[in-house]
N, C-alpha and C. Protein backbone atom coordinates (compact mmCIF):
# COMPACT_ATOMS: atom_id res chain seq x y z
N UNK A 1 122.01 73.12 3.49
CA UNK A 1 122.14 72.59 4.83
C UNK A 1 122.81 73.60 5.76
N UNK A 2 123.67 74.37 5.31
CA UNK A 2 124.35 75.25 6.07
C UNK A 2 123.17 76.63 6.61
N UNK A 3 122.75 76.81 5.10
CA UNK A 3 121.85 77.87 5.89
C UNK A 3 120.65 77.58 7.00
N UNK A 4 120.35 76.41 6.82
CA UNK A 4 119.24 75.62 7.92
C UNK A 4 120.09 75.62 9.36
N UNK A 5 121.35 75.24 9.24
CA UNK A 5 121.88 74.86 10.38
C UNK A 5 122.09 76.52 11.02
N UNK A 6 122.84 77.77 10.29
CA UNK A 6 122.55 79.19 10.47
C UNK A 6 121.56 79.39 10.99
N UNK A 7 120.31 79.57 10.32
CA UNK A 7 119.15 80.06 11.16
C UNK A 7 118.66 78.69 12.14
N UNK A 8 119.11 77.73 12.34
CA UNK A 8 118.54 77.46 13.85
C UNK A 8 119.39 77.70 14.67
N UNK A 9 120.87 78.04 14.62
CA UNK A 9 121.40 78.45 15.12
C UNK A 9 121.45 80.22 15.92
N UNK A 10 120.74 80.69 14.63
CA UNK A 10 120.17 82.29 14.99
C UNK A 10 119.12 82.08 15.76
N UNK A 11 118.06 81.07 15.73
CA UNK A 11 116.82 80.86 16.59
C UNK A 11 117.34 80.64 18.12
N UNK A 12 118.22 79.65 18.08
CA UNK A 12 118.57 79.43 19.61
C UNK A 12 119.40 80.56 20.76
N UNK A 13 119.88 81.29 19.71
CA UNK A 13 120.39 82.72 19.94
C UNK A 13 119.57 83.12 20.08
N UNK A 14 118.68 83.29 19.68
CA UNK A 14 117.48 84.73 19.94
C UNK A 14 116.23 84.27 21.14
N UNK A 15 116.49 83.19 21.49
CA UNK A 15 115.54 82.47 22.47
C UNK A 15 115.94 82.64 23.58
N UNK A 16 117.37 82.22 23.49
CA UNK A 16 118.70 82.38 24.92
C UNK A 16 118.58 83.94 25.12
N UNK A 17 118.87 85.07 24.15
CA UNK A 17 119.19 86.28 24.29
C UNK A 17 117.32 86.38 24.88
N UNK A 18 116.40 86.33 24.39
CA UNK A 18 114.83 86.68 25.44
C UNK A 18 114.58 86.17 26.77
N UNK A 19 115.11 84.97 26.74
CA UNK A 19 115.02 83.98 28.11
C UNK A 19 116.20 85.04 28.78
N UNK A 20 117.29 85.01 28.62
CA UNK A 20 118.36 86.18 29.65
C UNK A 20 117.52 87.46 30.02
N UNK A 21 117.07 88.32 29.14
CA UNK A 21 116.41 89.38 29.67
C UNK A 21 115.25 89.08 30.18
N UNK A 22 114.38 88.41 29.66
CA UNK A 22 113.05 88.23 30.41
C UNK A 22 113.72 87.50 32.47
N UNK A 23 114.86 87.10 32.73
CA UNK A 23 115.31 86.75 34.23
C UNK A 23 115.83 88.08 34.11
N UNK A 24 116.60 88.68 33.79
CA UNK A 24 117.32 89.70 34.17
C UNK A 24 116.25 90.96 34.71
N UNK A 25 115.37 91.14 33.94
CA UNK A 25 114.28 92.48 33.64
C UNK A 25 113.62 92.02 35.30
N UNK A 26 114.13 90.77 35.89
CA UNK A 26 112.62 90.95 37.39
C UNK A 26 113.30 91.87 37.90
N UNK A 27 112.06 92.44 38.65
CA UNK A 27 111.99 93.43 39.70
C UNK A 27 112.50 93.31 41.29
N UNK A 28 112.86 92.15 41.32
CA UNK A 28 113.11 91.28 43.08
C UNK A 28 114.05 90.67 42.63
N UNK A 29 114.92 90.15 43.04
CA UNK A 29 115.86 88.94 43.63
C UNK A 29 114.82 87.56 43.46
N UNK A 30 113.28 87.72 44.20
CA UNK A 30 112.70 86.56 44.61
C UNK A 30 112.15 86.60 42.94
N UNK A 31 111.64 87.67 42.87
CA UNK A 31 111.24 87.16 41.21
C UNK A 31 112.35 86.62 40.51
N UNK A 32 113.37 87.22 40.16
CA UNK A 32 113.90 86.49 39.40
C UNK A 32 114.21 85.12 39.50
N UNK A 33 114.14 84.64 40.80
CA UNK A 33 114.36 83.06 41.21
C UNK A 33 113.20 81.97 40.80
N UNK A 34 111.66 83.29 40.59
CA UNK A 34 110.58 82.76 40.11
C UNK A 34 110.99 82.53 38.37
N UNK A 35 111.85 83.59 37.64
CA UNK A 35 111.77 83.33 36.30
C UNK A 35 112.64 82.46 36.19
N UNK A 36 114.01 82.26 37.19
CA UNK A 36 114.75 81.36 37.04
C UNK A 36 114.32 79.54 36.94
N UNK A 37 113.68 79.48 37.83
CA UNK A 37 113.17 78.21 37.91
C UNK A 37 111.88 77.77 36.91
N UNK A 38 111.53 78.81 36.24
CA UNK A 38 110.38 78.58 35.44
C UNK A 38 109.07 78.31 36.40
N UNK A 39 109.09 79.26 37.03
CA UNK A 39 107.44 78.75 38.30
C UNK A 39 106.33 79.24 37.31
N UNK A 40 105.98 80.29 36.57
CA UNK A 40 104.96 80.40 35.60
C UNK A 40 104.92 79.73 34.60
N UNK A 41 105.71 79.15 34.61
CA UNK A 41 105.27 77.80 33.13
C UNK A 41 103.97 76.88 33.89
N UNK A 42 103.87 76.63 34.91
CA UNK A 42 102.88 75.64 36.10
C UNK A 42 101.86 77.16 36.38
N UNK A 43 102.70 77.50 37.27
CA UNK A 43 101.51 78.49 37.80
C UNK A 43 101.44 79.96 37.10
N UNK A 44 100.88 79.59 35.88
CA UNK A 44 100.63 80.23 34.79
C UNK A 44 99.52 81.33 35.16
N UNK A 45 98.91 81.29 36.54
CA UNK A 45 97.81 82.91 37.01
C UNK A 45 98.56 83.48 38.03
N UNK A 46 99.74 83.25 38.13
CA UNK A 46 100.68 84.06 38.60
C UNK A 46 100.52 84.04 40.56
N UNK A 47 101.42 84.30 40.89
CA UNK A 47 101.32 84.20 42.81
C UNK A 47 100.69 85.50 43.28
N UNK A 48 100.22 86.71 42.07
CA UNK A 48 99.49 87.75 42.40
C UNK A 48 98.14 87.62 42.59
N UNK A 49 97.72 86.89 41.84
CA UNK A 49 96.48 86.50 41.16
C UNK A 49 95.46 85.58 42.04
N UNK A 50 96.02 84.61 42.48
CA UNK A 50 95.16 83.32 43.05
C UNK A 50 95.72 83.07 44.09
N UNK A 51 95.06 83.03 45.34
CA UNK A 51 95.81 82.61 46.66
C UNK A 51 96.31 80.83 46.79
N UNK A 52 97.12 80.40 46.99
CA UNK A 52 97.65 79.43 46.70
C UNK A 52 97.15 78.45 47.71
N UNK A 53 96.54 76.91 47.51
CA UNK A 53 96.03 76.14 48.30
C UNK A 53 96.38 76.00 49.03
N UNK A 54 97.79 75.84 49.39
CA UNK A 54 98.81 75.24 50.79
C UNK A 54 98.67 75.97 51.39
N UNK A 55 97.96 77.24 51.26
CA UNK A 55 98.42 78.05 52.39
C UNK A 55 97.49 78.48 53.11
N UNK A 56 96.30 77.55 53.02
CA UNK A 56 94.73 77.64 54.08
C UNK A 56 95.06 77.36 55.45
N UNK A 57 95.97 76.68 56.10
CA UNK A 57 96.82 76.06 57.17
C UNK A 57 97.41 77.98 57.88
N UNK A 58 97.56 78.27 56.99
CA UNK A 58 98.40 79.81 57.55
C UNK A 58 97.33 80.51 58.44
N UNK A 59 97.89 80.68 59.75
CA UNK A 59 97.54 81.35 61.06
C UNK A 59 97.76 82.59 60.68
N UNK A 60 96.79 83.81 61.00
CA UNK A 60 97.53 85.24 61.29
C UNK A 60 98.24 85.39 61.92
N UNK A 61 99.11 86.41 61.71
CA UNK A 61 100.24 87.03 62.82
C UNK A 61 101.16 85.71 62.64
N UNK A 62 101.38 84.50 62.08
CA UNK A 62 102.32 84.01 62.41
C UNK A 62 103.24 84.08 60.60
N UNK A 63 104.83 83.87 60.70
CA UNK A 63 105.49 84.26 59.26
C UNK A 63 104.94 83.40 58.10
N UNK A 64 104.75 83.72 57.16
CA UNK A 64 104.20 82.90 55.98
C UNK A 64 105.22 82.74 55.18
N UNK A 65 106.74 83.43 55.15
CA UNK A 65 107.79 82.96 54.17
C UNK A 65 107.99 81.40 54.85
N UNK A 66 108.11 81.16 55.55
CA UNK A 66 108.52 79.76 55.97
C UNK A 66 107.60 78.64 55.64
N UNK A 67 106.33 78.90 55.86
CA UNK A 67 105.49 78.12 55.26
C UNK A 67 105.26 78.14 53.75
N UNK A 68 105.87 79.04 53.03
CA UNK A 68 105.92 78.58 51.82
C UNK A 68 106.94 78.26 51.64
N UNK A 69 108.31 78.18 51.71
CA UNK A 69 109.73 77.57 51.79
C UNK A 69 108.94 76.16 51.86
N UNK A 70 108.69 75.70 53.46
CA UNK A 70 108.56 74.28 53.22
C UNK A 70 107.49 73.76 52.36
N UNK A 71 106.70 74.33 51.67
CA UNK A 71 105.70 73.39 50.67
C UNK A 71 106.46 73.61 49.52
N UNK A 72 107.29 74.86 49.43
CA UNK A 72 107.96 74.56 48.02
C UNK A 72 108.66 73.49 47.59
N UNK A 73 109.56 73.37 48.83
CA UNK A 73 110.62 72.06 49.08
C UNK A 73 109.40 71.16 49.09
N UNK A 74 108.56 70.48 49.37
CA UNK A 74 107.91 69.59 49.55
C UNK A 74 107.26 69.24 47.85
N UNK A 75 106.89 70.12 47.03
CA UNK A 75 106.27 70.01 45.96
C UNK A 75 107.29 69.85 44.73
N UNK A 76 108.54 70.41 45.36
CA UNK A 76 109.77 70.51 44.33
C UNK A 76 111.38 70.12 45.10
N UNK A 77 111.09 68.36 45.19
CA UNK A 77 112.50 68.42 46.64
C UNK A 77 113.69 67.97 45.68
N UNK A 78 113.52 68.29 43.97
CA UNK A 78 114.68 67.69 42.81
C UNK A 78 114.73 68.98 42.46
N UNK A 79 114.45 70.22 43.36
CA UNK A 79 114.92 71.41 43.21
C UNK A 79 115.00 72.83 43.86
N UNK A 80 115.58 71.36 45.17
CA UNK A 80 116.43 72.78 46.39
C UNK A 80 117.71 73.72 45.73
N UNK A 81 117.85 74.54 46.65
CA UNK A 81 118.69 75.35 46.56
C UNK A 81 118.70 76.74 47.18
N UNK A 82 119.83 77.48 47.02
CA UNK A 82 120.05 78.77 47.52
C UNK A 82 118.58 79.79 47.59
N UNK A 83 118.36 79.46 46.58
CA UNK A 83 117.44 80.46 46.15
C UNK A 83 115.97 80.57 46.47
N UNK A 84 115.92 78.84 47.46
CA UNK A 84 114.45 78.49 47.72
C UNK A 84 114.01 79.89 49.05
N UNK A 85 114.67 79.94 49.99
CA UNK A 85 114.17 81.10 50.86
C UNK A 85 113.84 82.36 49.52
N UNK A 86 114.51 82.57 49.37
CA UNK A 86 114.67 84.46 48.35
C UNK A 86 113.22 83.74 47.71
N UNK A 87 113.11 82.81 46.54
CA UNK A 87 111.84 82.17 46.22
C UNK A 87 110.79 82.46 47.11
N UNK A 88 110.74 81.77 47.91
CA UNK A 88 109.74 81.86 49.24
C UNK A 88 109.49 83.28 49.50
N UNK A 89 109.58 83.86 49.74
CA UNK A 89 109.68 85.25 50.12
C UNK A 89 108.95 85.89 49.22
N UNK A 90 109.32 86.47 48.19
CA UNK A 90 109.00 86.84 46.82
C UNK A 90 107.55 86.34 47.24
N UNK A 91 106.95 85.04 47.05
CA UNK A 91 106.13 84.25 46.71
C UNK A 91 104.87 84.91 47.84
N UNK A 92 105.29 84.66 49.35
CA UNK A 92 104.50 85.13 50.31
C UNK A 92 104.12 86.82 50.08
N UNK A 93 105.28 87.49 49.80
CA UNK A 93 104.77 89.13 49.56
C UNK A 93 103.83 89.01 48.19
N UNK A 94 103.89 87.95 47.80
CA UNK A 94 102.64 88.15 46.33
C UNK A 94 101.80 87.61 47.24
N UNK A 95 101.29 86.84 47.83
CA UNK A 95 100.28 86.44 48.68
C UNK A 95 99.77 86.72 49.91
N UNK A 96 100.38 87.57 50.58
CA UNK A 96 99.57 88.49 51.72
C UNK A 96 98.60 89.21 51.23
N UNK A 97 98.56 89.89 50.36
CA UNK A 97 97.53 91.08 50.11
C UNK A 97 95.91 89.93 49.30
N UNK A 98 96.64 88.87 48.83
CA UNK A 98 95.09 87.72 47.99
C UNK A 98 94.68 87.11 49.94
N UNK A 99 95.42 86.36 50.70
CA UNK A 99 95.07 85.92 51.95
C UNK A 99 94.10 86.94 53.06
N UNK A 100 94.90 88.43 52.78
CA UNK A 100 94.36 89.15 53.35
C UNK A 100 92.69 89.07 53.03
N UNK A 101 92.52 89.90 51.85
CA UNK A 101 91.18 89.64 51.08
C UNK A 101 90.55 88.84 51.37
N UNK A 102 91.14 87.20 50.86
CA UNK A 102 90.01 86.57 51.43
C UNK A 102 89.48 86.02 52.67
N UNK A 103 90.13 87.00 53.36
CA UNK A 103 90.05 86.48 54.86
C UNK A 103 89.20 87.80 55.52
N UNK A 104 89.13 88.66 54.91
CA UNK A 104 88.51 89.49 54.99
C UNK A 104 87.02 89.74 55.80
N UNK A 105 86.49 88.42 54.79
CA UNK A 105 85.01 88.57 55.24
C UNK A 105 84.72 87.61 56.93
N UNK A 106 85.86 86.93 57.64
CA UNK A 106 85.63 85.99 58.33
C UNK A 106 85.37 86.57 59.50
N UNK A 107 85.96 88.08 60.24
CA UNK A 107 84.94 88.65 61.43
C UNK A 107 84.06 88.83 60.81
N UNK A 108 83.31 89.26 60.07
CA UNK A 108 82.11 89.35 60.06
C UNK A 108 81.34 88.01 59.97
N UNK A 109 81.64 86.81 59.35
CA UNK A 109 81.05 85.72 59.34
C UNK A 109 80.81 85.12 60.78
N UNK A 110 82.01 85.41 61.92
CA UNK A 110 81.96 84.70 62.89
C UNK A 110 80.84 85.58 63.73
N UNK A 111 81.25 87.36 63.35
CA UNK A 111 80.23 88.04 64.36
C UNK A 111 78.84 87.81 63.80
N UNK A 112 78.59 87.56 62.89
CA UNK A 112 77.06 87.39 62.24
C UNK A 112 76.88 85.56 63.49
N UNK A 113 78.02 84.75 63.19
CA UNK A 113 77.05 83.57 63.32
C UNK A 113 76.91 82.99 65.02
N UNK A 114 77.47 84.27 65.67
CA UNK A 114 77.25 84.51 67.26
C UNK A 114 76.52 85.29 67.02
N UNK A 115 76.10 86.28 66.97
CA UNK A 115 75.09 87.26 67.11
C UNK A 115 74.01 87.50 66.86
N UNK A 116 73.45 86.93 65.40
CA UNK A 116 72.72 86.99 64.71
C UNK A 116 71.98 85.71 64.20
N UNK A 117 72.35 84.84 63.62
CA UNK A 117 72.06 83.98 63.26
C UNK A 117 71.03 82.91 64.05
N UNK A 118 71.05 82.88 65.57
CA UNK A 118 70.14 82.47 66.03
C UNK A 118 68.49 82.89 65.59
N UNK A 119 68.89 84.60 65.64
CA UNK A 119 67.04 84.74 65.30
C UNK A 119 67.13 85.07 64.00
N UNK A 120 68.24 85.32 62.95
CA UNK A 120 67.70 85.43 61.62
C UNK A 120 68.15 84.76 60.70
N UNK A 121 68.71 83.32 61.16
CA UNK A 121 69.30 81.89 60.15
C UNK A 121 70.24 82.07 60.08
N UNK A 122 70.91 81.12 59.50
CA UNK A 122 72.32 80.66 59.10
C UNK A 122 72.37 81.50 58.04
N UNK A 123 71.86 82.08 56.95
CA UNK A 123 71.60 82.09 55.90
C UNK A 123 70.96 83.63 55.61
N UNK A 124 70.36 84.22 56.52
CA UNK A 124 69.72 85.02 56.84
C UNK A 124 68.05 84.90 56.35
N UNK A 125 68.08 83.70 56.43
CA UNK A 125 66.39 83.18 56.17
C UNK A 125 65.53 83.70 57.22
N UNK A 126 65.72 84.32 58.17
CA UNK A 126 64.91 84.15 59.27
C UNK A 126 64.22 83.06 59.45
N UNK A 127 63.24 83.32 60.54
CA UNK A 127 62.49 82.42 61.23
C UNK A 127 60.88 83.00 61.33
N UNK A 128 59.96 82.36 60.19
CA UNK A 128 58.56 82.69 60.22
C UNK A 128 57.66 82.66 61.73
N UNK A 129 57.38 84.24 61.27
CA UNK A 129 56.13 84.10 62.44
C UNK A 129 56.84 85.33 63.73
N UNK A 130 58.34 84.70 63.60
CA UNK A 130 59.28 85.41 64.98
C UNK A 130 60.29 86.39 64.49
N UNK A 131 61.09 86.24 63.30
CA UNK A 131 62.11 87.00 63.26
C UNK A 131 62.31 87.04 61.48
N UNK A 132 62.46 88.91 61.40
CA UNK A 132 62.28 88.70 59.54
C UNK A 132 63.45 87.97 59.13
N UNK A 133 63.26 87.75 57.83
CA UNK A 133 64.65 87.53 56.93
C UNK A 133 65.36 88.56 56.32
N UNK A 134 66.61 88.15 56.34
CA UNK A 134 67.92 89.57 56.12
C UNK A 134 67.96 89.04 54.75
N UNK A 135 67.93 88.20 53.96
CA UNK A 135 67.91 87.69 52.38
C UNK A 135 67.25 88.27 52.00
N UNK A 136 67.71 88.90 50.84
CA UNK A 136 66.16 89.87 49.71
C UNK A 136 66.07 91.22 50.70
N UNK A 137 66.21 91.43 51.89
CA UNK A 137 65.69 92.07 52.71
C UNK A 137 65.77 93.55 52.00
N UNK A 138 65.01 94.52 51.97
CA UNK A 138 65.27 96.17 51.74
C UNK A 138 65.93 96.88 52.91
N UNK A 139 66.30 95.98 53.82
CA UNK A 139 66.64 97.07 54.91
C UNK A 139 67.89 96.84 54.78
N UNK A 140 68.61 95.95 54.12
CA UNK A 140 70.60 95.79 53.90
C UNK A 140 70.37 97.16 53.06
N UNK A 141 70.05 97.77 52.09
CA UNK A 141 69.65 98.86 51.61
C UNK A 141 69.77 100.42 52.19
N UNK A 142 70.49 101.12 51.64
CA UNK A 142 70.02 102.42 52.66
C UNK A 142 68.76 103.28 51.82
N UNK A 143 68.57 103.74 53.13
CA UNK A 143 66.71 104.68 52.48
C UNK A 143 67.05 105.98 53.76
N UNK A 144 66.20 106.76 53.29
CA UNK A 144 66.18 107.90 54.32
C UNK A 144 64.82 107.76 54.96
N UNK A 145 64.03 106.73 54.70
CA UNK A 145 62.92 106.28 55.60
C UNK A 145 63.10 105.40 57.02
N UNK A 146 64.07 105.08 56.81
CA UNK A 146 64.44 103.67 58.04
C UNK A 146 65.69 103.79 58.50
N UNK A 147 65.76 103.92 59.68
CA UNK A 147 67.09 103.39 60.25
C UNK A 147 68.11 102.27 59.53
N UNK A 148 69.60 103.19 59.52
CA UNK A 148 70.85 102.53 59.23
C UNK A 148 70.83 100.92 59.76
N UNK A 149 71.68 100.09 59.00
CA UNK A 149 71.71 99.02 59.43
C UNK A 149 72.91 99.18 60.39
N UNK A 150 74.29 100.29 60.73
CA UNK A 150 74.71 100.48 61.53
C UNK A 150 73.66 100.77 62.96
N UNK A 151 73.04 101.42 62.69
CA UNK A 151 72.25 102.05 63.75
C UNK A 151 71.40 100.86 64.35
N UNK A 152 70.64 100.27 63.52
CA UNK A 152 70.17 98.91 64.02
C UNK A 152 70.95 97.73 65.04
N UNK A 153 72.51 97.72 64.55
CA UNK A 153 73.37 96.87 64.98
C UNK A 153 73.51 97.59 66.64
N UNK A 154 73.44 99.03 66.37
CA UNK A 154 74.33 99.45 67.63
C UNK A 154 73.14 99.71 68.59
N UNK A 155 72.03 99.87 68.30
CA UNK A 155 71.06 100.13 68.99
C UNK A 155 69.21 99.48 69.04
N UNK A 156 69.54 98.25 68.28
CA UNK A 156 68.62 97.47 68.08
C UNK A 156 67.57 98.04 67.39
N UNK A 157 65.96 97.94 67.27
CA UNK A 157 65.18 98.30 67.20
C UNK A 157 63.60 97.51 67.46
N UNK A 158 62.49 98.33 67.28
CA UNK A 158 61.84 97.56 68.28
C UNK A 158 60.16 98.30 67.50
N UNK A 159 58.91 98.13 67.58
CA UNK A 159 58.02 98.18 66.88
C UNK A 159 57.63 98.06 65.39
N UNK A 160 56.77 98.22 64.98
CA UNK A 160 56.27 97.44 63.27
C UNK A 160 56.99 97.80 62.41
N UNK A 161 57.54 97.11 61.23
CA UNK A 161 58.07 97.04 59.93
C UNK A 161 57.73 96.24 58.96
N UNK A 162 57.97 96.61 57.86
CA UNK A 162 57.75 95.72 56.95
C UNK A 162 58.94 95.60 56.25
N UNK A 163 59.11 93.45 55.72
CA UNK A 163 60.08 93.39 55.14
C UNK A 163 59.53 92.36 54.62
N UNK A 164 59.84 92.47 52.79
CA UNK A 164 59.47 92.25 51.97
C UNK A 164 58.42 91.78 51.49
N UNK A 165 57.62 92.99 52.00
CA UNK A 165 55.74 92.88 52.23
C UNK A 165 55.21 92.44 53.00
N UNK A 166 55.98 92.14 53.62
CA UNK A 166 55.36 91.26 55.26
C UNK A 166 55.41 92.05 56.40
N UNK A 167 54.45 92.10 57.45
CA UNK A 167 54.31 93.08 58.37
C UNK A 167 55.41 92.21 59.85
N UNK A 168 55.81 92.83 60.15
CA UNK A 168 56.18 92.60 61.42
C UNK A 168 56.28 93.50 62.86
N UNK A 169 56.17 92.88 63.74
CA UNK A 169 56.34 94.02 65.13
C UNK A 169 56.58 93.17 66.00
N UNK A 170 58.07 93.30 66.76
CA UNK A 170 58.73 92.71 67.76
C UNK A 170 59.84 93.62 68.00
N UNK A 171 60.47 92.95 68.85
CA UNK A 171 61.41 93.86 69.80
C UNK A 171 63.30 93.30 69.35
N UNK A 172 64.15 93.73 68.44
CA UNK A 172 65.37 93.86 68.18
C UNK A 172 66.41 94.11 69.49
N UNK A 173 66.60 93.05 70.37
CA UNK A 173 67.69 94.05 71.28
C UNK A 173 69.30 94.51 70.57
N UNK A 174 69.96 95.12 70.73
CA UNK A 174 71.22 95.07 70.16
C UNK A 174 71.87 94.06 70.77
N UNK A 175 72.73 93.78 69.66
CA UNK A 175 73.34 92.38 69.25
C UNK A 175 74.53 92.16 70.39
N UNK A 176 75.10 93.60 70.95
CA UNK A 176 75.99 93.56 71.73
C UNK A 176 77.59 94.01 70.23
N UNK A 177 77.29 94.32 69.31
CA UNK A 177 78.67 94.63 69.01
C UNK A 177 78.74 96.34 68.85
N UNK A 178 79.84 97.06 69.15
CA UNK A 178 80.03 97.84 69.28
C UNK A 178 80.85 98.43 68.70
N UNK A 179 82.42 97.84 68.87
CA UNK A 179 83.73 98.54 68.42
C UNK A 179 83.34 98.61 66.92
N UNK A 180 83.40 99.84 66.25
CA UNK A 180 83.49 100.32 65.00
C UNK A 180 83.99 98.89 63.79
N UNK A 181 85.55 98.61 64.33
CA UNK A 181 85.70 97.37 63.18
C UNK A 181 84.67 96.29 63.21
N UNK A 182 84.17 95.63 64.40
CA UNK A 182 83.05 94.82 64.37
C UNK A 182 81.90 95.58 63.86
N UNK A 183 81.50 96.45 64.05
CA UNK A 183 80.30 96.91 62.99
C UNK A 183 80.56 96.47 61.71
N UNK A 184 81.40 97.60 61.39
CA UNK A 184 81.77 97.40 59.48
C UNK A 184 81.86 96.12 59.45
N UNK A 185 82.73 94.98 60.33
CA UNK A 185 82.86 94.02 59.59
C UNK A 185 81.79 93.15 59.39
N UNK A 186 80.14 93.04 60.29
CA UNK A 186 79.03 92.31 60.08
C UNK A 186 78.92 92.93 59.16
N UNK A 187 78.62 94.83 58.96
CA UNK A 187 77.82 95.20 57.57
C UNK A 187 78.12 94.62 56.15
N UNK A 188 79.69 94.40 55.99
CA UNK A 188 79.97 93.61 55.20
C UNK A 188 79.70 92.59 54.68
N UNK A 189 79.34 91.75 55.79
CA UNK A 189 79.06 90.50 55.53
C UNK A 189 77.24 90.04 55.37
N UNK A 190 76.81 91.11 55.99
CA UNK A 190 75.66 90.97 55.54
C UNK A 190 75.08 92.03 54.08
N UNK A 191 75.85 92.41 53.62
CA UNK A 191 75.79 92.45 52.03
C UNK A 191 75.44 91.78 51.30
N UNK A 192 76.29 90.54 51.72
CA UNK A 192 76.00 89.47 51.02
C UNK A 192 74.50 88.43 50.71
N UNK A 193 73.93 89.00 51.24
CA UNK A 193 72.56 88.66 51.75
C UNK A 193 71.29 89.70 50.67
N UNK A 194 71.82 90.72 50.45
CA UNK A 194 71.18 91.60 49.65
C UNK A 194 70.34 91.04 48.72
């Protein structure tokens, strides 16, 4: 009995002594408030990893430590404390760079669905008969036969093509976008269409 009671006694020692260094070893203040509280036992893909639901509500340009402070408190209010800002913090600098990303593609979604989308779908289905389709299309593609799809954007185009075996000939005016980031950011988005 003694030696049973020894080694669980050595076990709880050696659990306490990993649990101390595994808080001690963070790299932040805010991390360690993350190992302190046990936040990866729940959010086990980590605040690097997955952009966090609550925080679809988050405006650009406006602070995101505060908006995660209050959903933390809101999701965990049997475990305020000192440490919830430093928490918060930590939490938002892991989540600017996933928000960024996926927010990424949204000038281009908005400049595609002013600009474009009237004559070549929601979807880039076009419209039979009047305007090709950008889906499947070979011209998201670069070739040294055909004009850039930059070049297209900035300067329209206008007599026969073919896209995807289909003949066409009509007149492309430019879309009206210009500034360099609005370019890249439709080309982007019409990638997706490839």
């Amino acid at each position: 009995m003694k030696r049973f009671a020894a080694a669980a006694l050595l076990v709880i020692v050696a659990i306490g002594m990993a649990a101390l260094i595994y808080i001690e070893s963070a790299d932040s203040p805010g991390e360690r408030a993350a190992r302190m509280r046990g936040c990866l036992f729940c959010h086990t893909d980590a605040f690097a990893e997955k952009p966090l639901t609550c925080l679809s509500q988050w405006k650009r340009g406006t602070p995101l430590a505060p908006l995660v402070e209050q959903r933390l408190l809101q999701a965990h209010p049997t475990r305020p404390g000192d440490d919830a800002a430093t928490l918060a913090q930590y939490i938002a600098t892991q989540q600017l760079p996933l928000l960024a990303q996926s927010r990424k593609g949204e000038r281009g979604a908005a400049l595609y669905a002013a600009k474009c989308a009237a004559c070549h779908g929601k979807n880039g289905e076009g419209q039979a008969g009047m305007y090709p389709p950008l889906r499947g299309s070979e011209w998201l593609t670069p070739s040294p036969n055909r004009p850039t799809v930059e070049s297209i954007i900035l300067n329209g185009l206008q007599g026969p093509i073919t896209v995807k075996g289909e003949a066409w000939n009509s007149t492309m005016l430019p879309p009206g976008i210009s500034a360099p980031a609005d370019v890249k950011a439709i080309i982007e988005h019409l990638q997706q269409f490839r």
